[in-house]
Protein backbone atom coordinates (compact mmCIF):
# COMPACT_ATOMS: atom_id res chain seq x y z
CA UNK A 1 24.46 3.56 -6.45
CA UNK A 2 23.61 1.45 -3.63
CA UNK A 3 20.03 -0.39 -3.21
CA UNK A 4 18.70 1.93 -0.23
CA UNK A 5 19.92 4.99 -1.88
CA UNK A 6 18.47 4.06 -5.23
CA UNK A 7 15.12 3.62 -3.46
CA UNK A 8 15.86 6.83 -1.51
CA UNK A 9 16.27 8.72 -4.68
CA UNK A 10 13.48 7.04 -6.65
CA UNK A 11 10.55 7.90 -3.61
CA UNK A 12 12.15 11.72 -3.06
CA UNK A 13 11.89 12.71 -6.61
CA UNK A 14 8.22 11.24 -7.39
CA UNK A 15 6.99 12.66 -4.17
CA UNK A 16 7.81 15.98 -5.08
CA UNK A 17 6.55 15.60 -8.71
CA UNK A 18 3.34 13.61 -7.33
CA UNK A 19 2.87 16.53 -4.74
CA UNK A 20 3.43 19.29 -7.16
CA UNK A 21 0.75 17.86 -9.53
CA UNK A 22 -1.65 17.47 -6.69
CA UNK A 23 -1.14 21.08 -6.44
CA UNK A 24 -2.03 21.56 -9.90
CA UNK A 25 -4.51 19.46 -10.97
CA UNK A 26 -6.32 18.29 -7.49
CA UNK A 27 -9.15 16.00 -7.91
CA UNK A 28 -10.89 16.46 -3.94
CA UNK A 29 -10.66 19.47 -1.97
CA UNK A 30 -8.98 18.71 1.58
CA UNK A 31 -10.55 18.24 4.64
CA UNK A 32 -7.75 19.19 6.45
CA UNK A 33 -4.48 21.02 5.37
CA UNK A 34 -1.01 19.47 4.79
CA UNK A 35 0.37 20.66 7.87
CA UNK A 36 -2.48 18.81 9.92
CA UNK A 37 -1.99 15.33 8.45
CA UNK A 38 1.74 15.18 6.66
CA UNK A 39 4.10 15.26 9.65
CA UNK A 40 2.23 12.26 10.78
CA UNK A 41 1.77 10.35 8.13
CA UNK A 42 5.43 10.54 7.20
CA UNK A 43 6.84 10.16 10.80
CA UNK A 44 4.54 6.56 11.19
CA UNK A 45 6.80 5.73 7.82
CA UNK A 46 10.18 6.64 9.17
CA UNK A 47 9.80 4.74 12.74
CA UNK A 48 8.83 2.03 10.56
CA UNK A 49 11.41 1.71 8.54
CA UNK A 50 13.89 2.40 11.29
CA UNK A 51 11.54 -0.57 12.91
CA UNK A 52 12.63 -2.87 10.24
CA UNK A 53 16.22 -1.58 9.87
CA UNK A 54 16.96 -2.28 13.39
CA UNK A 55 15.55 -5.68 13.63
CA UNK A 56 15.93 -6.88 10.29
CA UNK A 57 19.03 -5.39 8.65
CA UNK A 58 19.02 -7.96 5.88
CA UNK A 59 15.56 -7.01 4.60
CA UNK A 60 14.10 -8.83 1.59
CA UNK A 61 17.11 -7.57 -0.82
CA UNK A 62 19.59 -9.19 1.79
CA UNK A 63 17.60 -12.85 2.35
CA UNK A 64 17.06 -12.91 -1.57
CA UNK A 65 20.90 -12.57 -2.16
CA UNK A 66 21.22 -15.22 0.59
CA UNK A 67 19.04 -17.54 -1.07
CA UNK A 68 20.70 -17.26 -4.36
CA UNK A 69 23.84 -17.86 -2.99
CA UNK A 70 22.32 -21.03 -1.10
CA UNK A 71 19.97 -22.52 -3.98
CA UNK A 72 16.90 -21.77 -1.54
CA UNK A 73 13.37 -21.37 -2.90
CA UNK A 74 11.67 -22.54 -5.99
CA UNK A 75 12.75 -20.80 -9.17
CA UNK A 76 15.98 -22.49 -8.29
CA UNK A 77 14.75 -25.38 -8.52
CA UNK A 78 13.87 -24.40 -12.26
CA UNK A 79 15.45 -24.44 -14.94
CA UNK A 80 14.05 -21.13 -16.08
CA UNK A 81 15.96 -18.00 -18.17
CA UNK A 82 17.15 -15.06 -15.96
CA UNK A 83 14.57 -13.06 -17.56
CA UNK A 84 11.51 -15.34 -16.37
CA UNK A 85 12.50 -15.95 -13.27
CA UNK A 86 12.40 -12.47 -12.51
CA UNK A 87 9.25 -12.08 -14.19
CA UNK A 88 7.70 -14.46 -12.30
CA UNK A 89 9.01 -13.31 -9.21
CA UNK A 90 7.75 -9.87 -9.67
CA UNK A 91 3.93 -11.01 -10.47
CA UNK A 92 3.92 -13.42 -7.55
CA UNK A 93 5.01 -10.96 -5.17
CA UNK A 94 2.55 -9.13 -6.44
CA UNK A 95 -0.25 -11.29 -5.67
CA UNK A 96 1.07 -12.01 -2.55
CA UNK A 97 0.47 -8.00 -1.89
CA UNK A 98 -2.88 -8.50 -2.59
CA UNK A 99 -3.61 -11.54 -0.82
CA UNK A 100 -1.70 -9.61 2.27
CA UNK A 101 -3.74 -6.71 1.74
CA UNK A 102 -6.91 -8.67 1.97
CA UNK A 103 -5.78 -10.21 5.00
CA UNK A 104 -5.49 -7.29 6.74
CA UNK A 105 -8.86 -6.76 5.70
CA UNK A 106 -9.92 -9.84 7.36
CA UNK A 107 -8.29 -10.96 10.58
CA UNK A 108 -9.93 -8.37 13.10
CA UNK A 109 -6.45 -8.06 15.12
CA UNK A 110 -4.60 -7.39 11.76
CA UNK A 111 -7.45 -4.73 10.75
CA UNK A 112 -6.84 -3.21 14.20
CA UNK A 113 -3.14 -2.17 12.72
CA UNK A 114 -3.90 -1.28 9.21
CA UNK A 115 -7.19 0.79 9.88
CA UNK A 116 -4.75 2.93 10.80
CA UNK A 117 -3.64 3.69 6.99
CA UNK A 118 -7.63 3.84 6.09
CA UNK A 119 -8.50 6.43 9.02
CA UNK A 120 -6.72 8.68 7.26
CA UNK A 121 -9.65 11.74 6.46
CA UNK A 122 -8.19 12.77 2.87
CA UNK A 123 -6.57 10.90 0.12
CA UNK A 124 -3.21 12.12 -1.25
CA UNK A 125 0.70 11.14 -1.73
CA UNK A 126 1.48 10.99 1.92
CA UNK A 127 -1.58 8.08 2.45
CA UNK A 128 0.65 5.71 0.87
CA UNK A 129 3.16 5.51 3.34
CA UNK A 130 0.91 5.74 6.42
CA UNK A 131 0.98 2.52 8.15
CA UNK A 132 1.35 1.78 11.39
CA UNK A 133 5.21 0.53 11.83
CA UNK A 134 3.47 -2.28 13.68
CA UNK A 135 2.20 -3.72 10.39
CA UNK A 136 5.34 -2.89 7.89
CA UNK A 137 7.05 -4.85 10.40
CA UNK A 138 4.93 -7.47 9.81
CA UNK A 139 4.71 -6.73 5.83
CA UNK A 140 8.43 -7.43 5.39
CA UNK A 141 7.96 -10.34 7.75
CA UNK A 142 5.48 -12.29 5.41
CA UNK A 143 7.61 -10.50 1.96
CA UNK A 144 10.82 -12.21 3.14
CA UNK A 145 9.12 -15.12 3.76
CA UNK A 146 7.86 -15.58 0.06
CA UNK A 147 11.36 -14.51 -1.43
CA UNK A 148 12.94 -17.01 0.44
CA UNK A 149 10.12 -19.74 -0.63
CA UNK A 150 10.13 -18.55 -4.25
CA UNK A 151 14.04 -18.30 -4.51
CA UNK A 152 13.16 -14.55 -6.10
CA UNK A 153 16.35 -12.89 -7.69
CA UNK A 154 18.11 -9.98 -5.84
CA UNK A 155 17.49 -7.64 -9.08
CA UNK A 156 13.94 -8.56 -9.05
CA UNK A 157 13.13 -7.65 -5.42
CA UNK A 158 14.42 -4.44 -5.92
CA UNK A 159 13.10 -3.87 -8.61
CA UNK A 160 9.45 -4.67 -6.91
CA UNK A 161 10.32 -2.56 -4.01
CA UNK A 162 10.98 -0.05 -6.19
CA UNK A 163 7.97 -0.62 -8.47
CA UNK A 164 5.41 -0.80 -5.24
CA UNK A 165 6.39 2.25 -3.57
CA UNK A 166 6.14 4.59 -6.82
CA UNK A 167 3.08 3.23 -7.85
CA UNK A 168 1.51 3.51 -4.24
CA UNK A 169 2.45 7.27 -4.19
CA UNK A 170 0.86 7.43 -7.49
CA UNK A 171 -2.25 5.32 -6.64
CA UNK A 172 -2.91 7.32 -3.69
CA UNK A 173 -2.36 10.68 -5.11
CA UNK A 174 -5.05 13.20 -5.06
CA UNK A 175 -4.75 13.91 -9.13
CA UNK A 176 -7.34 14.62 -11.46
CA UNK A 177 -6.49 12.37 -14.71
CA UNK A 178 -8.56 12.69 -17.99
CA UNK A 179 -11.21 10.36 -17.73
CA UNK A 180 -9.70 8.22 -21.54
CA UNK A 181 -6.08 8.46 -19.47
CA UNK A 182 -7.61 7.10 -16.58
CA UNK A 183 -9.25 4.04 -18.66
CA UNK A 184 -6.01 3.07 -20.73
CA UNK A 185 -4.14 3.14 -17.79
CA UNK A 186 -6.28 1.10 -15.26
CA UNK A 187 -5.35 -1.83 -18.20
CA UNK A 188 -2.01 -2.38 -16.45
CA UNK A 189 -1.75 -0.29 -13.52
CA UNK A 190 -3.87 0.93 -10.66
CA UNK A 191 -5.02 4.40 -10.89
CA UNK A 192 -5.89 7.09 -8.18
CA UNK A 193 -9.71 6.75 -9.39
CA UNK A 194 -9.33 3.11 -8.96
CA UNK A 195 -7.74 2.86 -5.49
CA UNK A 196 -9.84 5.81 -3.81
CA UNK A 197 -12.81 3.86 -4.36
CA UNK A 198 -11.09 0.98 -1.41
CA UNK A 199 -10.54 4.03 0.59
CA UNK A 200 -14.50 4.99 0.48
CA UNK A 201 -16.40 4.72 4.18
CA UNK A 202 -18.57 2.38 2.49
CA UNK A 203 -17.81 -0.68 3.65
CA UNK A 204 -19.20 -2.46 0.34
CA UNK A 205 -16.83 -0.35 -1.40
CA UNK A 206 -13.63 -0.33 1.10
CA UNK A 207 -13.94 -3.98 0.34
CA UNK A 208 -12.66 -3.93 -3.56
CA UNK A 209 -9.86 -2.88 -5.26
CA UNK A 210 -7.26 -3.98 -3.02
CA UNK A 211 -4.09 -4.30 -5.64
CA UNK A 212 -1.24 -2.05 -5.60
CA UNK A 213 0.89 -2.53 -8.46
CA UNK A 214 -1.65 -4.20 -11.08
CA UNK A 215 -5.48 -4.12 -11.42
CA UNK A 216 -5.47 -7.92 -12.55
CA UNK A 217 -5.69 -9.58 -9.40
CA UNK A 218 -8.96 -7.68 -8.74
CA UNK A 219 -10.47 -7.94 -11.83
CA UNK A 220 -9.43 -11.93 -11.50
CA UNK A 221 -10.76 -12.48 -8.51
CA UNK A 222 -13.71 -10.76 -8.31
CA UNK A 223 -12.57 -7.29 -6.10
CA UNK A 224 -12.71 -4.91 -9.01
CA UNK A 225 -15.22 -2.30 -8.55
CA UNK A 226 -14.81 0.54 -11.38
CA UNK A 227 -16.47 3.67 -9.41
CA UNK A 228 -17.53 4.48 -6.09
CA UNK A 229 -21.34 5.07 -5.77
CA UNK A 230 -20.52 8.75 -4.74
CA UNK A 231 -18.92 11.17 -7.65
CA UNK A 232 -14.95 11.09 -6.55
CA UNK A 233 -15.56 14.68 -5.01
CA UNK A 234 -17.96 14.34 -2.81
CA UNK A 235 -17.01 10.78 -1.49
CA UNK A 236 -16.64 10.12 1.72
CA UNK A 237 -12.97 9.19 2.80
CA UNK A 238 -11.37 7.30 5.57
CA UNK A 239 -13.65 5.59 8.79
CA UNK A 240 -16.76 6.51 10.65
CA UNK A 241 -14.63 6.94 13.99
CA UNK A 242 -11.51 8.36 14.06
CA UNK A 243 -12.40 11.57 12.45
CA UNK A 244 -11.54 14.17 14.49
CA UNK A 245 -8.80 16.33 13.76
CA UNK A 246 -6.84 15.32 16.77
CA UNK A 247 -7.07 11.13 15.75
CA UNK A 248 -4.67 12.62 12.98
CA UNK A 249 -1.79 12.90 15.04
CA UNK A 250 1.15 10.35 15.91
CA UNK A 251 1.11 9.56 18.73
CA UNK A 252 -2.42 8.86 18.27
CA UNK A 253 -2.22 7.05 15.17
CA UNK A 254 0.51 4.92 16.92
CA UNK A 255 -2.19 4.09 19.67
CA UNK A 256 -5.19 3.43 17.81
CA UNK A 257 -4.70 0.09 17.75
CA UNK A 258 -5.26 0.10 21.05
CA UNK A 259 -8.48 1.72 21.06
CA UNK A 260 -12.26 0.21 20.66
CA UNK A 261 -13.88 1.33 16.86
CA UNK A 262 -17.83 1.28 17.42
CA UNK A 263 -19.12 2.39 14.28
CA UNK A 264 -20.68 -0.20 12.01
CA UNK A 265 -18.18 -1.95 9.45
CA UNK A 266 -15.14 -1.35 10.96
CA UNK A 267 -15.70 -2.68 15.30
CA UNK A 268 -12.99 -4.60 16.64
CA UNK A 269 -13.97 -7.83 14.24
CA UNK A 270 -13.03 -5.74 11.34
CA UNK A 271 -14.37 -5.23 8.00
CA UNK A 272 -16.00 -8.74 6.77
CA UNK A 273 -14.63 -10.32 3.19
CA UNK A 274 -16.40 -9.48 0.07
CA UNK A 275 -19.37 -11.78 -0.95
């Protein structure tokens, strides 16, 4: 099985077992139905991946099989076991997620293209593929550049591709975990509870918890918050503008870049770094 179909395979089934269990065991009521937000949310993440297909048809898998065939990049230049340089790899793409992630945060014209992801008015499976194609453009961009700095094997890069889209599907999924579940597995992953809190209107709050594979980074650098100040029902999702039904749609969502925020915490300079 090839890399994109192994991918392919890998998102199609835990969508449909992440979306059943939402169905099952919901932890938020909706503020709008499927059929209001879905079609959007996963057309933005086919034109971007037909975005980065077209004008980038190596991808990271492709540039890290280049630079293994061409001794590029660090872990090369180390004489380390197969298994370690994969390891290591993994945890600094990772980190480089984060450190992205807080970027976007940051840099007001960045934040202009990934507010689009945060205006999104409920929290579920489909949120974690809602980016603008603008910004995973950009996201494979700065991830090829690290794989070709770090020299990161082929097998590890898919394997982190793989890893970071299941665990943002779970992460963003609307599912109600036992409270003891929740706190074992917030030790090595991060959980729905954990991630909804960066997804709060709060801008205290929509600045923390910005990892998507592992809560370490936070909890190292000082971005871990543990609960929103709201209970997790009655929390207030998404931004303070962009909340009517019809900012919900693509071709808005594929515009809203364009357009002035005026609410507090999230104008045109963007949300301001932690501390």
């Amino acid at each position: 099985m090839g890399e994109g179909t192994l991918r392919l395979t890998v998102f199609v089934a835990l969508f449909g077992a992440l979306a059943l269990a939402e169905a099952t065991a919901p932890r938020r009521v909706r503020a709008l139905p499927r059929r209001a937000r879905w079609p959007a949310n996963l057309g933005l993440s086919v034109l971007g991946a037909l975005l980065v297909r077209l004008l980038l048809p190596t991808a990271a898998v492709g540039l890290a099989e280049l630079a293994r065939q061409r001794g590029w990049g660090l872990l090369h230049q180390l004489a380390l076991p197969d298994w370690a340089a994969a390891a290591g790899a993994f945890l600094a793409l990772d980190l480089l997620i984060y450190a992205q992630h807080r970027l976007f945060h940051a840099v007001p014209a960045l934040w202009r293209l990934h507010r689009v992801h945060h205006s999104d008015l409920d929290f579920d499976v489909t949120t974690a593929v809602r980016f603008h194609p603008v910004e995973i453009f950009m996201s494979m961009l700065i991830k090829m550049g690290a794989v070709a700095a770090l020299g990161a094997p082929p097998a590890a890069v898919v394997a982190f591709e793989i890893t970071l889209n299941a665990t943002a599907m779970f992460n963003h999924a609307n599912l109600r975990l036992p409270a003891g579940v929740d706190r074992l597995l917030r030790l090595l992953l991060v959980t729905p509870d954990m991630h909804r809190v960066h997804h709060s209107v709060r801008e205290d709050e929509m600045q923390r918890n910005f990892g998507f594979n592992v809560p370490w980074w936070d909890r190292l650098l000082g971005t871990y918050r543990a609960q929103p100040r709201d209970a997790h029902a009655q929390m207030r999702i998404g931004l303070e503008t962009f909340r009517e039904p019809a900012s919900q749609r693509l071709g808005r969502l594929l515009l809203q870049p364009l357009a002035v925020a005026v609410a507090p915490g999230e104008a045109t300079r963007g949300p301001q770094p932690p501390g």
